[in-house]
N, C-alpha and C. Protein backbone atom coordinates (compact mmCIF):
# COMPACT_ATOMS: atom_id res chain seq x y z
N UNK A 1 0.84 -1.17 0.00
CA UNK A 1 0.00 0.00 0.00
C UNK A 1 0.90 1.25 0.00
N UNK A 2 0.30 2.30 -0.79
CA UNK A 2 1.34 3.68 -0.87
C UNK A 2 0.93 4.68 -0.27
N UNK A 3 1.59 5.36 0.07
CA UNK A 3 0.82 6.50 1.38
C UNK A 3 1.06 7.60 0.48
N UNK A 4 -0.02 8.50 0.76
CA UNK A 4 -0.04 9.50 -0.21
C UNK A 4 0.96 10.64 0.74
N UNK A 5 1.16 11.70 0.82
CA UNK A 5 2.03 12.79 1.74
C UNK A 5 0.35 13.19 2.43
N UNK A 6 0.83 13.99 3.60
CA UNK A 6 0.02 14.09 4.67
C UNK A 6 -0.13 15.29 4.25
N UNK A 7 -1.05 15.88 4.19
CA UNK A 7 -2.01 16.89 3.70
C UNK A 7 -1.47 18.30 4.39
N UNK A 8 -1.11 17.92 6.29
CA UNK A 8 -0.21 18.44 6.92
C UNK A 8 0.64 18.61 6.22
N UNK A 9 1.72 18.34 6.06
CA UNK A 9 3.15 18.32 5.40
C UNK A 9 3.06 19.45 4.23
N UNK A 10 1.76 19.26 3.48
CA UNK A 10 1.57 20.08 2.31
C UNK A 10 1.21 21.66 2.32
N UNK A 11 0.49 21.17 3.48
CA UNK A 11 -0.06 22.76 4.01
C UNK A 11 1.49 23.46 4.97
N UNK A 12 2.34 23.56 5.28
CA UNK A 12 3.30 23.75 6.25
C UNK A 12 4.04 24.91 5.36
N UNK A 13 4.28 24.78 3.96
CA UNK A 13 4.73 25.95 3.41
C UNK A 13 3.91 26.97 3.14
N UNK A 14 3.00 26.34 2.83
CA UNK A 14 1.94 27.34 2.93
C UNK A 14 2.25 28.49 3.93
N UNK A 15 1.26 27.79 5.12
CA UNK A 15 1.57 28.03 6.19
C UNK A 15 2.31 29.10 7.33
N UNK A 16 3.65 28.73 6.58
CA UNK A 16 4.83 29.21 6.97
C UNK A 16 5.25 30.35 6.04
N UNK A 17 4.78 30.26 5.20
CA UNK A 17 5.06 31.99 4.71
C UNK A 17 3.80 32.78 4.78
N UNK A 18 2.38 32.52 4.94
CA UNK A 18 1.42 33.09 5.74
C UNK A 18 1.75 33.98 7.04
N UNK A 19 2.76 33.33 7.39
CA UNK A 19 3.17 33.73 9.26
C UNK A 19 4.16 34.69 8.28
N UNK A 20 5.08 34.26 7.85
CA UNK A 20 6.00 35.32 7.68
C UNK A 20 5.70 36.85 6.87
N UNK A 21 4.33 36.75 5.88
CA UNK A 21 3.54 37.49 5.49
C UNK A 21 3.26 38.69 6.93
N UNK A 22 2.60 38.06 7.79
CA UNK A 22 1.97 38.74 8.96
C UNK A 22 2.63 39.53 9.56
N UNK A 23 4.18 38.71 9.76
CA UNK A 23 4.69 39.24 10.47
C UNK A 23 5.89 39.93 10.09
N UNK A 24 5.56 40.35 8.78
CA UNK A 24 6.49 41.79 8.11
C UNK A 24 5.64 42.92 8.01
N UNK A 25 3.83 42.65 8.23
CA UNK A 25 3.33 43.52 8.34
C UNK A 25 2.82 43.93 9.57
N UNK A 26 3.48 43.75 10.56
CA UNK A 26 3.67 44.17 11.81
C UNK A 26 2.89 43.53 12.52
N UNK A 27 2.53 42.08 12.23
CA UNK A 27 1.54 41.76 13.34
C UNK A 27 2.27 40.58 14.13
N UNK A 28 1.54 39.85 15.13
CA UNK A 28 1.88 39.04 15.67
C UNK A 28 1.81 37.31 15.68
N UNK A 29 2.49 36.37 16.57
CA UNK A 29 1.53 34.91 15.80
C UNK A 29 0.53 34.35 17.03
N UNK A 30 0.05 35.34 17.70
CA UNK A 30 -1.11 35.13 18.59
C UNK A 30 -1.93 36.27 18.66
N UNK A 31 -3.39 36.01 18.98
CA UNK A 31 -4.66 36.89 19.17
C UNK A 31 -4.54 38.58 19.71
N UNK A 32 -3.58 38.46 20.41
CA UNK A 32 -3.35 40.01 21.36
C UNK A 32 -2.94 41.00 20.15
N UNK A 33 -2.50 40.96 19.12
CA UNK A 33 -2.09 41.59 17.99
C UNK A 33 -3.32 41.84 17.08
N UNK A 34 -4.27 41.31 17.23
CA UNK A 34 -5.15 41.47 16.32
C UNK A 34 -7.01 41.89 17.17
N UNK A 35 -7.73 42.49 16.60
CA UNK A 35 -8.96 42.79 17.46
C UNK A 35 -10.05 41.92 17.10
N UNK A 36 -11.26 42.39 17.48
CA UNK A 36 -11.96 41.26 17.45
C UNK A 36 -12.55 40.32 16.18
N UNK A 37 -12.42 41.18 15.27
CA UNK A 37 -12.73 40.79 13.94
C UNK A 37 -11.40 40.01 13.35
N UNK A 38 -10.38 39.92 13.83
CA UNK A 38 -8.93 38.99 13.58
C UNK A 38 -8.31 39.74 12.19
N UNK A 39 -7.90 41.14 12.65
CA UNK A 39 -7.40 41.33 11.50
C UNK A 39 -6.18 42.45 12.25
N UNK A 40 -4.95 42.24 11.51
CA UNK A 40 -4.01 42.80 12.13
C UNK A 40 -3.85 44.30 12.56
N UNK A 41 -3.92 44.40 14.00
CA UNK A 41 -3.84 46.12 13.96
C UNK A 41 -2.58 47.10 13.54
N UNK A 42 -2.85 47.61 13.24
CA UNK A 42 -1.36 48.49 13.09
C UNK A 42 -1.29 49.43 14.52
N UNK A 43 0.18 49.55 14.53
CA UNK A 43 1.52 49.96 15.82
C UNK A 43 0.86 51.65 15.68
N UNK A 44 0.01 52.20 14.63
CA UNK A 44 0.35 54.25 14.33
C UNK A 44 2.16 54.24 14.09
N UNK A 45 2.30 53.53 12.85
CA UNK A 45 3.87 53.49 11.81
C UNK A 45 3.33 54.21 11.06
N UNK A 46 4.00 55.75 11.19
CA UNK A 46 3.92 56.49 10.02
C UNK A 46 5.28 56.47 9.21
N UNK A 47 4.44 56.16 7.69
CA UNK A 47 5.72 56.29 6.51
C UNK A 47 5.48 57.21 5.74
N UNK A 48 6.72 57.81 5.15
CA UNK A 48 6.06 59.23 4.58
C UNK A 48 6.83 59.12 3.24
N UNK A 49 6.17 59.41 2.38
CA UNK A 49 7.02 59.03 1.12
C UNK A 49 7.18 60.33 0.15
N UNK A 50 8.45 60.49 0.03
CA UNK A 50 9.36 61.95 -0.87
C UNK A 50 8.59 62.48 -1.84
N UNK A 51 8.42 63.24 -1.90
CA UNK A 51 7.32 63.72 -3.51
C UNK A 51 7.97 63.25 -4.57
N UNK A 52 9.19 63.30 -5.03
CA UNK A 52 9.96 62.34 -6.22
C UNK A 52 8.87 60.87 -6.10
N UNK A 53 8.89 60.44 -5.28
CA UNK A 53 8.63 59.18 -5.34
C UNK A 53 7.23 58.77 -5.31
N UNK A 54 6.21 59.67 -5.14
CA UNK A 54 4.97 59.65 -4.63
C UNK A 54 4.23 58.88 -5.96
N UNK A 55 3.05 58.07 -5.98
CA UNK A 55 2.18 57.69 -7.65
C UNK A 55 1.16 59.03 -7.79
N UNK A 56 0.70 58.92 -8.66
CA UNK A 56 -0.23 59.20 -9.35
C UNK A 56 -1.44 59.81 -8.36
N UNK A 57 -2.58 60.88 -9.06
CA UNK A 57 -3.19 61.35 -7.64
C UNK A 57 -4.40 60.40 -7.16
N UNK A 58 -4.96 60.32 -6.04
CA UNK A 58 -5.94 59.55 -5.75
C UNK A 58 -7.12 59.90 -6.33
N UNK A 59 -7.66 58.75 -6.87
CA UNK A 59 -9.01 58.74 -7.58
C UNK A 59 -10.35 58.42 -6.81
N UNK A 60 -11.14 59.34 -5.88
CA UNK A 60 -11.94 58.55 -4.49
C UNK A 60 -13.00 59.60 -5.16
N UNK A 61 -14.09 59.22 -5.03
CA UNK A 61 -15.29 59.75 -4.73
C UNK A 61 -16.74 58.75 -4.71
N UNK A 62 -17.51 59.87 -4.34
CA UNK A 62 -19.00 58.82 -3.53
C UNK A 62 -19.43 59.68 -2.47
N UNK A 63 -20.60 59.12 -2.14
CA UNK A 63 -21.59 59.80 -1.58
C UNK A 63 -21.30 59.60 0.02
N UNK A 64 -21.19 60.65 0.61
CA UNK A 64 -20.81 61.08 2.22
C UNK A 64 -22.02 60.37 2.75
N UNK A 65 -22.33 59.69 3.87
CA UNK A 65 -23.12 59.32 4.96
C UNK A 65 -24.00 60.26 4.66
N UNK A 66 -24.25 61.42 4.96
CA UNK A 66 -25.26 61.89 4.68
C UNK A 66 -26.16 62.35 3.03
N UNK A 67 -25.52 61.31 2.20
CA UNK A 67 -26.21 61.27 1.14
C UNK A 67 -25.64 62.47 0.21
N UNK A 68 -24.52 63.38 0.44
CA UNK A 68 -24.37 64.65 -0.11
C UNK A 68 -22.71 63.89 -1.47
N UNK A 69 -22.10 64.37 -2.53
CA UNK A 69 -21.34 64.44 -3.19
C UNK A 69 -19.77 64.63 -2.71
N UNK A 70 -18.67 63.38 -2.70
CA UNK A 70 -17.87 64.08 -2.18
C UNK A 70 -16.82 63.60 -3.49
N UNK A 71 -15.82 64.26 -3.87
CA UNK A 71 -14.97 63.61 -4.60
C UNK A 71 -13.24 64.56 -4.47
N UNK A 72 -12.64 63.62 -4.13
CA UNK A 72 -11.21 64.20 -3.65
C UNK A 72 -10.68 65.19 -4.70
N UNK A 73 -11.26 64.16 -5.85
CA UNK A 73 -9.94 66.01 -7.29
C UNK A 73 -10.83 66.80 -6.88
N UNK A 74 -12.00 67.57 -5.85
CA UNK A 74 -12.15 68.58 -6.01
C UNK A 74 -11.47 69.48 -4.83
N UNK A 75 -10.19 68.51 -3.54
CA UNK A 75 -9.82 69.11 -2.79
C UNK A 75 -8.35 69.18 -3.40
N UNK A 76 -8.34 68.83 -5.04
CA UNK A 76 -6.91 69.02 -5.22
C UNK A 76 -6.52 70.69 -4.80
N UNK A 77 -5.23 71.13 -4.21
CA UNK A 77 -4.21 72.40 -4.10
C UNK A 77 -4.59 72.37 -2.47
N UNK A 78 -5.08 71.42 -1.73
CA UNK A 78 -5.22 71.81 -0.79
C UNK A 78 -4.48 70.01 0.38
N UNK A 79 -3.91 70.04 1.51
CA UNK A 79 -3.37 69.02 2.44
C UNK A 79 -4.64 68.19 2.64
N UNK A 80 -4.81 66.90 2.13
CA UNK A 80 -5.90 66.39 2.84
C UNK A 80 -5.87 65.23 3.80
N UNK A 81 -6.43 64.99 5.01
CA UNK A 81 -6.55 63.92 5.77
C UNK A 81 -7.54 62.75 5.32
N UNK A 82 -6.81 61.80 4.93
CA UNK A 82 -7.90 60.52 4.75
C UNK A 82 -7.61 59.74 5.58
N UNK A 83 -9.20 59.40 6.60
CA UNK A 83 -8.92 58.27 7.66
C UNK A 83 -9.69 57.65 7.24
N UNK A 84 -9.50 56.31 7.28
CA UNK A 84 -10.46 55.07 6.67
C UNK A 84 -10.77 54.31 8.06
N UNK A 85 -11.83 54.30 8.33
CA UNK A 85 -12.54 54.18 9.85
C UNK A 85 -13.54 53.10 9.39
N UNK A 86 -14.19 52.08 10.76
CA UNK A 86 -15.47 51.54 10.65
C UNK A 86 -15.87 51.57 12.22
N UNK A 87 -17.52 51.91 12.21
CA UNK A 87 -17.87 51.82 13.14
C UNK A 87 -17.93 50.64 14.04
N UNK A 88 -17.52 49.64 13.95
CA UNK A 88 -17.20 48.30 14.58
C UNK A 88 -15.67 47.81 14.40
N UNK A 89 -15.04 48.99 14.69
CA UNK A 89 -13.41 48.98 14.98
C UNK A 89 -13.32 49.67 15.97
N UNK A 90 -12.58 48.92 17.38
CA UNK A 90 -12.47 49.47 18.52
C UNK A 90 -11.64 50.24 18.61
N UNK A 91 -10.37 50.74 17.45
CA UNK A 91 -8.91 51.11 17.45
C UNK A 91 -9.64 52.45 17.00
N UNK A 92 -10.84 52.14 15.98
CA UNK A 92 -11.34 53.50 15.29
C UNK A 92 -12.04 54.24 16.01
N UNK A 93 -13.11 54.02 17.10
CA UNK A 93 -13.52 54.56 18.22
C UNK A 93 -12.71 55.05 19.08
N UNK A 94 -11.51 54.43 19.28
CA UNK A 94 -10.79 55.48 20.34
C UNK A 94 -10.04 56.31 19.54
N UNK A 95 -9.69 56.49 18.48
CA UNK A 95 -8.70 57.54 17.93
C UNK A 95 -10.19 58.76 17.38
N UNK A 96 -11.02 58.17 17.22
CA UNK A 96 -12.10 59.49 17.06
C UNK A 96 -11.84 61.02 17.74
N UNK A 97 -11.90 60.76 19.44
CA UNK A 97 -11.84 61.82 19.71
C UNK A 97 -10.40 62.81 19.32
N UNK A 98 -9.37 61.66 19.06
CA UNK A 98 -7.91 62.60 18.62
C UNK A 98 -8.17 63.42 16.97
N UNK A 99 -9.35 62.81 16.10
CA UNK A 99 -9.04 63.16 15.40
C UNK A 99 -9.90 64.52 14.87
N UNK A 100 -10.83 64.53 15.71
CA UNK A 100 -12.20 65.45 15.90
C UNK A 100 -11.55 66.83 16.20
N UNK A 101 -10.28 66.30 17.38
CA UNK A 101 -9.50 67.85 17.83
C UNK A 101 -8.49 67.92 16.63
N UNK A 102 -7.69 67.02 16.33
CA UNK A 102 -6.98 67.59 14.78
C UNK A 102 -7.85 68.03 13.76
N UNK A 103 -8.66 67.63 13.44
CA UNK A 103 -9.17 68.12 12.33
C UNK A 103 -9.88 69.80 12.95
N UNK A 104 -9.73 70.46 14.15
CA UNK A 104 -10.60 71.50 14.40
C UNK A 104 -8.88 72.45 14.74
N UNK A 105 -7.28 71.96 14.26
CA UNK A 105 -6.50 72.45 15.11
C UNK A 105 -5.55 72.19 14.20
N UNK A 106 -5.35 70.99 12.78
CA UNK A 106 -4.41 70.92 11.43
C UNK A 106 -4.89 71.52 10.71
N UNK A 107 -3.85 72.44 9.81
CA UNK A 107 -4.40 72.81 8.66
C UNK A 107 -4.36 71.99 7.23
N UNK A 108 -5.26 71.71 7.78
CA UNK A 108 -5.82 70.79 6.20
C UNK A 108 -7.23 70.22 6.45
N UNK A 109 -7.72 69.34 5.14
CA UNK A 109 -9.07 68.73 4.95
C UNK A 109 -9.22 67.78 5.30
N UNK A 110 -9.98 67.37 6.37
CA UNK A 110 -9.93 66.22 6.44
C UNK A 110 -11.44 65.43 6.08
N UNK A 111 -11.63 64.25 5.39
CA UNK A 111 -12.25 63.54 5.26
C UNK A 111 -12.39 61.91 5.50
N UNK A 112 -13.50 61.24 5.73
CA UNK A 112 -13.29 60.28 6.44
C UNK A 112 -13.72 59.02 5.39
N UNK A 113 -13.69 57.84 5.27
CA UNK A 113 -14.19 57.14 4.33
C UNK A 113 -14.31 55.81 5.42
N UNK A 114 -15.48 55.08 5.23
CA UNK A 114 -16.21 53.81 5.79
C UNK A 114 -15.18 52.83 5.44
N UNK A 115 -15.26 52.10 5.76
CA UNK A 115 -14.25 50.25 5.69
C UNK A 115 -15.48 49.34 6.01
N UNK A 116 -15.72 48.56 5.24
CA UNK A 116 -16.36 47.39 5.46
C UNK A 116 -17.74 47.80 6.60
N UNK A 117 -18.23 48.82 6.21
CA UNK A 117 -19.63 49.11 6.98
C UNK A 117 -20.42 48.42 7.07
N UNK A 118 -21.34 47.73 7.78
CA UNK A 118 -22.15 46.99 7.36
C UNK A 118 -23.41 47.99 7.68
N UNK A 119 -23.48 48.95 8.39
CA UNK A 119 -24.62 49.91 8.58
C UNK A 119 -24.18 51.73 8.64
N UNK A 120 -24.63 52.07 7.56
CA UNK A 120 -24.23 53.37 7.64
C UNK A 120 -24.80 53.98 9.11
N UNK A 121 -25.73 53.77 9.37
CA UNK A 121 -26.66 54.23 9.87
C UNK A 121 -25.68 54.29 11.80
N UNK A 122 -24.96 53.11 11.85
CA UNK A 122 -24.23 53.02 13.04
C UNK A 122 -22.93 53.58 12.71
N UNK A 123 -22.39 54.09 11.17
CA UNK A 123 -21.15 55.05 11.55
C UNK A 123 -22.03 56.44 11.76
N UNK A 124 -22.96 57.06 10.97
CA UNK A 124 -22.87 57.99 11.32
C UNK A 124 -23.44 58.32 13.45
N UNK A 125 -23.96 57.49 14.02
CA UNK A 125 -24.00 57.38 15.17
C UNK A 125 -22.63 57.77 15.49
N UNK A 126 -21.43 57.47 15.38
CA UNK A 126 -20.36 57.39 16.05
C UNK A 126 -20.10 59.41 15.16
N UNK A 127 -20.61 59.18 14.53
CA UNK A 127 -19.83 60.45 14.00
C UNK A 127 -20.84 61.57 15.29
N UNK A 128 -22.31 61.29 14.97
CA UNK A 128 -22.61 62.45 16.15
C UNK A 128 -22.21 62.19 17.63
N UNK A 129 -22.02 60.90 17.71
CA UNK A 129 -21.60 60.65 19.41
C UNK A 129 -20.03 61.49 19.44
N UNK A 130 -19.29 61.51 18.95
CA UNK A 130 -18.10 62.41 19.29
C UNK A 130 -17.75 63.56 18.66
N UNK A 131 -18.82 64.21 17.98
CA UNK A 131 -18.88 65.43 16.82
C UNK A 131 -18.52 65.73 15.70
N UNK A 132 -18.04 64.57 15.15
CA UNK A 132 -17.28 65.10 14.18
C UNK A 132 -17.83 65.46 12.88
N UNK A 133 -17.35 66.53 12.85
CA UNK A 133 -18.02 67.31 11.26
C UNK A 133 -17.44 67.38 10.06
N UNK A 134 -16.02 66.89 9.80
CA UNK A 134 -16.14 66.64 8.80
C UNK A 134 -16.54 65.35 7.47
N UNK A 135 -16.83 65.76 6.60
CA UNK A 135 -17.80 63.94 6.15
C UNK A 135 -17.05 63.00 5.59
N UNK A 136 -17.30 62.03 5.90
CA UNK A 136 -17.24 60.35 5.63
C UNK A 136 -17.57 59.77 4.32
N UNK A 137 -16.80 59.49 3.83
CA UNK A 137 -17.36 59.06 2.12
C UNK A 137 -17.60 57.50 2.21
N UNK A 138 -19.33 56.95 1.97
CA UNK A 138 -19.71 55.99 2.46
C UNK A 138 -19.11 55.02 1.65
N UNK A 139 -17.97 54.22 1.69
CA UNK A 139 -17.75 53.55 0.67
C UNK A 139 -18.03 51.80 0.99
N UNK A 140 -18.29 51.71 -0.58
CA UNK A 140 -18.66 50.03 -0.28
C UNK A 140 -16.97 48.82 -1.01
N UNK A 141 -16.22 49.94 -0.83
CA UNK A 141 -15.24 49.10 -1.63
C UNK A 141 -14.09 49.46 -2.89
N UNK A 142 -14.94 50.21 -3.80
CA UNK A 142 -14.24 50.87 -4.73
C UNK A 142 -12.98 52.00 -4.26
N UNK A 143 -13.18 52.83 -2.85
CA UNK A 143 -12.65 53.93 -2.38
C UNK A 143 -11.57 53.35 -2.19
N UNK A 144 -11.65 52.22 -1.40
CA UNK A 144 -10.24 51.57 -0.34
C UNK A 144 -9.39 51.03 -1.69
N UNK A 145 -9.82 50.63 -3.10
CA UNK A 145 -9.38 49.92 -3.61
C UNK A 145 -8.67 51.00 -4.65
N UNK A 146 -9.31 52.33 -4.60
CA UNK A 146 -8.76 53.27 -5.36
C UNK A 146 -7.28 53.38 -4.53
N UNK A 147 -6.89 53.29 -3.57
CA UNK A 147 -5.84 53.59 -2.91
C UNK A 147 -4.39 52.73 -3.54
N UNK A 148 -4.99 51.37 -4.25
CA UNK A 148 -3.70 50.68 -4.93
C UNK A 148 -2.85 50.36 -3.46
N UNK A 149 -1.70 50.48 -3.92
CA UNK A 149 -0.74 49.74 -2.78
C UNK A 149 -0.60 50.06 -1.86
N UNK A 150 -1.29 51.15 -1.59
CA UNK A 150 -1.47 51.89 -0.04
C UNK A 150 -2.84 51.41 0.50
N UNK A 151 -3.36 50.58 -0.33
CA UNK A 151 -5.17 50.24 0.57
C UNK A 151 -4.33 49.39 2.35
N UNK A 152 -5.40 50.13 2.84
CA UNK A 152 -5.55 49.78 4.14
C UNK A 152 -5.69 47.99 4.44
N UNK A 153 -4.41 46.80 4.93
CA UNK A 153 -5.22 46.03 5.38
C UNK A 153 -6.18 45.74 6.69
N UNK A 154 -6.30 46.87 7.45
CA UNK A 154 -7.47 47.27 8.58
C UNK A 154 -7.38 48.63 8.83
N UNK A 155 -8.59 48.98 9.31
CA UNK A 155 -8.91 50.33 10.04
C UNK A 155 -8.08 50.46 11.38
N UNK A 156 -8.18 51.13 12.06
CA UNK A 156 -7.71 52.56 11.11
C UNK A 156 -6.86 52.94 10.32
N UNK A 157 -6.45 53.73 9.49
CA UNK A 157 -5.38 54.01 8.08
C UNK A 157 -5.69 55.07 8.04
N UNK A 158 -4.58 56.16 8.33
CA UNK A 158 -5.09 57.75 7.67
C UNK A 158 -3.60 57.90 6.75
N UNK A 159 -4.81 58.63 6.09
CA UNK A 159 -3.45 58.93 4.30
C UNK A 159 -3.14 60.38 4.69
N UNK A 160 -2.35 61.17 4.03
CA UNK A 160 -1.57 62.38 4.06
C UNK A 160 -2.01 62.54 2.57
N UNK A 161 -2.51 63.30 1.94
CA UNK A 161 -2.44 63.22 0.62
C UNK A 161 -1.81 64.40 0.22
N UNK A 162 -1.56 65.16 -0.52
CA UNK A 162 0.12 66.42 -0.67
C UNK A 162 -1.19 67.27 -1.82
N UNK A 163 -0.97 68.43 -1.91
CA UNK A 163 -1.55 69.19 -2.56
C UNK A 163 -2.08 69.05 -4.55
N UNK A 164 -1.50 67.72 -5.03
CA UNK A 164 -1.75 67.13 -5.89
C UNK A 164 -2.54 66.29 -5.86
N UNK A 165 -3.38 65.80 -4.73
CA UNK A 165 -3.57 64.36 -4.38
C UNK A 165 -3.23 63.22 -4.59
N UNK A 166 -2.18 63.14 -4.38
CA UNK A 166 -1.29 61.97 -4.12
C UNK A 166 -0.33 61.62 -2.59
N UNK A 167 -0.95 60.30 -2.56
CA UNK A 167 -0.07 60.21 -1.27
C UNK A 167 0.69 60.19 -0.75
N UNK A 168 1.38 61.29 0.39
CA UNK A 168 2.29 61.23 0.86
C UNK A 168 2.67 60.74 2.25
N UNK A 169 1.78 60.49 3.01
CA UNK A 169 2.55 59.90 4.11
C UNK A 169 0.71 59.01 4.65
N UNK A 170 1.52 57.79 5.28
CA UNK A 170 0.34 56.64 5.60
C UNK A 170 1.08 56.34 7.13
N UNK A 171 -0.57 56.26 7.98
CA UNK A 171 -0.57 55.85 9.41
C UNK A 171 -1.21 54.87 9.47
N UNK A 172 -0.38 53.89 9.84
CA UNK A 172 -1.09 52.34 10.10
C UNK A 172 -1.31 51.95 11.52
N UNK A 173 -2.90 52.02 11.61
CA UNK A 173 -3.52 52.14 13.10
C UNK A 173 -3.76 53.45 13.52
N UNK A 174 -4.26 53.41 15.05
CA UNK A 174 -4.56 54.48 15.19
C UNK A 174 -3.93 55.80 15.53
N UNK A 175 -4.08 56.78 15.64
CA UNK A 175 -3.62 58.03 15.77
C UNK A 175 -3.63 58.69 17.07
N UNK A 176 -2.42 58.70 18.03
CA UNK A 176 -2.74 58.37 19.68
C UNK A 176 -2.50 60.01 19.81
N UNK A 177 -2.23 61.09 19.03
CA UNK A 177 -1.82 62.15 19.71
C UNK A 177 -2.13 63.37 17.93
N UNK A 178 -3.09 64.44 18.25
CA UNK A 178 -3.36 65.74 17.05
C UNK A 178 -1.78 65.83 16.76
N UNK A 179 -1.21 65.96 17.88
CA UNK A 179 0.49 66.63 17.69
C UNK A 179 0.84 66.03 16.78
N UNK A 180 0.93 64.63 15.93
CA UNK A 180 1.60 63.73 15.24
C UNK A 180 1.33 64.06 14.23
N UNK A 181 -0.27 64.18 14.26
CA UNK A 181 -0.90 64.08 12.82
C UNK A 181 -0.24 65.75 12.54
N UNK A 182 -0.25 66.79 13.24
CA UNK A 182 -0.19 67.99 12.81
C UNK A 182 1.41 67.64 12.15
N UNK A 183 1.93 67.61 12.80
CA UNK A 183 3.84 67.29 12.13
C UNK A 183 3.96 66.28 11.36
N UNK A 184 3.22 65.38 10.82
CA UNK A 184 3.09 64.94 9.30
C UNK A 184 2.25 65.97 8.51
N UNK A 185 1.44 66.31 8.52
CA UNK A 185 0.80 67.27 7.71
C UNK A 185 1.90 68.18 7.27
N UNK A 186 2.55 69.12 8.12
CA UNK A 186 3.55 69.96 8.36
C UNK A 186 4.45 69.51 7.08
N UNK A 187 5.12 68.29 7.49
CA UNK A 187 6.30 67.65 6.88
C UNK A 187 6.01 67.49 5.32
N UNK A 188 4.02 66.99 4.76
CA UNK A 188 4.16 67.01 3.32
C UNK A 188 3.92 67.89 3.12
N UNK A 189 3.54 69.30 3.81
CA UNK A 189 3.55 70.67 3.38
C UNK A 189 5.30 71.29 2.48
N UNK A 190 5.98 71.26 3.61
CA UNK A 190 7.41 70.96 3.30
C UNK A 190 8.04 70.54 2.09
N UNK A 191 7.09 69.48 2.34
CA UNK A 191 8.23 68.73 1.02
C UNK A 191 6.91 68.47 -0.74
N UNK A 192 5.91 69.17 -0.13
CA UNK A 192 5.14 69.10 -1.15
C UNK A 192 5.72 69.95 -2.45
N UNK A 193 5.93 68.36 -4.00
CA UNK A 193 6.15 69.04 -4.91
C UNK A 193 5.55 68.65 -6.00
């Protein structure tokens, strides 16, 4: 009788570069690294990338939570904040209130875009439970995917986008302090070319 290879055995490379996948993108090989939905949180690693080097400008638009028109080429010449939030992200609920005071204290635009919503109706709850006024572009998918190699693999993710709209600097996870976000803003002001 011939034994076929153990199905185990087959799956192990797999496997094993799965883990090593994870764990170049900063996560861990147990549960405490990841929230409840099992998806890796990010450390708030901001990378900021040179205007030489920056792609092409971001292509995002769609209809804000409240049903109104939003589309980013129309904030081209101006710094914009993109945080990609969901209301059933615990990392995204607590960086709310940091970002409610940056956005009333950076100079720039900030706008917010949905991740995997399953109810508009419970982000915009979170938006009046901690005030925040500027709008949320309800997206079902196309937005995050407009981002190319910078799409978010979890919430929270805020983009830097440089006065071209194109991205210049990405925060993976949440945003623990306005001060940070203001001195990246600052920095693609700087080097915005």
């Amino acid at each position: 009788m011939t034994r076929t290879p153990s199905r185990r055995r087959a799956l192990t490379p797999l496997l094993l570069g799965l883990l090593a996948v994870v764990a170049a993108a900063g996560g861990c090989s147990s549960l405490g690294g990841t929230d409840e939905a099992n998806f890796v949180v990010g450390d708030g690693t901001v990378v900021q990338i040179p205007a030489a080097e920056r792609s092409d400008p971001i292509e995002i638009s769609g209809p804000s939570l409240e049903d109104e028109p939003i589309d980013l080429a129309d904030l081209r010449g101006e710094v914009v904040v993109l945080n990609i939030w969901g209301s059933w992200c615990n990392p995204c609920l607590a960086e709310a209130p940091i970002l409610k005071e940056a956005s009333e204290q950076v100079d720039a635009t900030f706008v917010g875009m949905s991740f995997r919503e399953t109810s508009f109706e419970n982000a915009l709850a979170v938006e009046r439970r901690f005030g925040i006024e500027y709008p949320t572009i309800a997206d079902t998918g196309p937005g995050v995917l407009a981002l190319g190699r910078y799409a978010p693999r979890s919430p929270p993710s805020t983009y830097v986008l440089d006065t071209r709209g194109r991205v210049a600097a990405v925060i993976s996870g949440a945003i623990t302090s306005a001060g940070t976000l203001e001195d990246v803003v600052e920095d693609v002001k700087a080097d915005d070319g």
